[in-house]
C-alpha atoms as a PDB file:
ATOM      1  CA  UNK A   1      86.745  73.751  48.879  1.00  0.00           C
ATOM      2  CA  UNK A   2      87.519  74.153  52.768  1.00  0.00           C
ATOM      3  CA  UNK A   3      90.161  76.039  53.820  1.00  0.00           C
ATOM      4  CA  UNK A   4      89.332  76.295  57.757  1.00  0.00           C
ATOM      5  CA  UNK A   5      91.344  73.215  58.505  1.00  0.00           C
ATOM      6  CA  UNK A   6      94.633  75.013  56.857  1.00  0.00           C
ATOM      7  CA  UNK A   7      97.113  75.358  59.920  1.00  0.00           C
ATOM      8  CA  UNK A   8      99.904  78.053  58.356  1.00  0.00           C
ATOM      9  CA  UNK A   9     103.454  77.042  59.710  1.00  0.00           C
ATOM     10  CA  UNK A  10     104.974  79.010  62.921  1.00  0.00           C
ATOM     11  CA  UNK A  11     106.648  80.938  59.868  1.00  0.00           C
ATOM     12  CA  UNK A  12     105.043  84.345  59.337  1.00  0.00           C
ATOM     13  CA  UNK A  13     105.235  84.750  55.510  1.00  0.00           C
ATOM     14  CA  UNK A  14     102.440  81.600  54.693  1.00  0.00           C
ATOM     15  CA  UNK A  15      99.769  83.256  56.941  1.00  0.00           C
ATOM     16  CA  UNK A  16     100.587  86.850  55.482  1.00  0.00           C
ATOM     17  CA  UNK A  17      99.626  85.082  51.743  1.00  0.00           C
ATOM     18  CA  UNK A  18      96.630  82.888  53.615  1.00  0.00           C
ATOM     19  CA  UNK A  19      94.644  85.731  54.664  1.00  0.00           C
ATOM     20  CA  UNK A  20      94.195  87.621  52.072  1.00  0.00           C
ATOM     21  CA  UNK A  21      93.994  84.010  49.681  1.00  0.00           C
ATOM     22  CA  UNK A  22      91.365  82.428  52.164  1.00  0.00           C
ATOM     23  CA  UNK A  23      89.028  85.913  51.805  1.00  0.00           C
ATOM     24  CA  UNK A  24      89.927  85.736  47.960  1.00  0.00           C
ATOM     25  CA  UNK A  25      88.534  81.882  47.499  1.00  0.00           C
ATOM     26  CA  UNK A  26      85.359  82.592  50.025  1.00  0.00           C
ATOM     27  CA  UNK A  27      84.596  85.926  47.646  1.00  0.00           C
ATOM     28  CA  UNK A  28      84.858  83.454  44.198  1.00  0.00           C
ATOM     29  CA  UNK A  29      82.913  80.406  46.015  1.00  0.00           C
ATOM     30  CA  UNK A  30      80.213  82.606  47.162  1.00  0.00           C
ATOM     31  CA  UNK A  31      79.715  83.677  43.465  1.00  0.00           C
ATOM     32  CA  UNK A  32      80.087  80.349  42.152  1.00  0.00           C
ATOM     33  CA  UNK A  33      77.392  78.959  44.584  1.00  0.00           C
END
């Protein structure tokens, strides 16, 4: 699951939610791996 490509809209509210969601997902894939 890559999330690098993930280009938030010029809207602010999707990148406020991204940030912390991208360093949620890398946390849970580095324990599943």
């Amino acid at each position: 699951m890559s999330l690098g490509g993930y280009s938030p809209p010029a809207d602010s509210t999707p990148s406020v939610f991204f940030i912390p969601l991208a360093a949620i997902a890398n946390k849970i894939e580095s324990q599943i791996n």
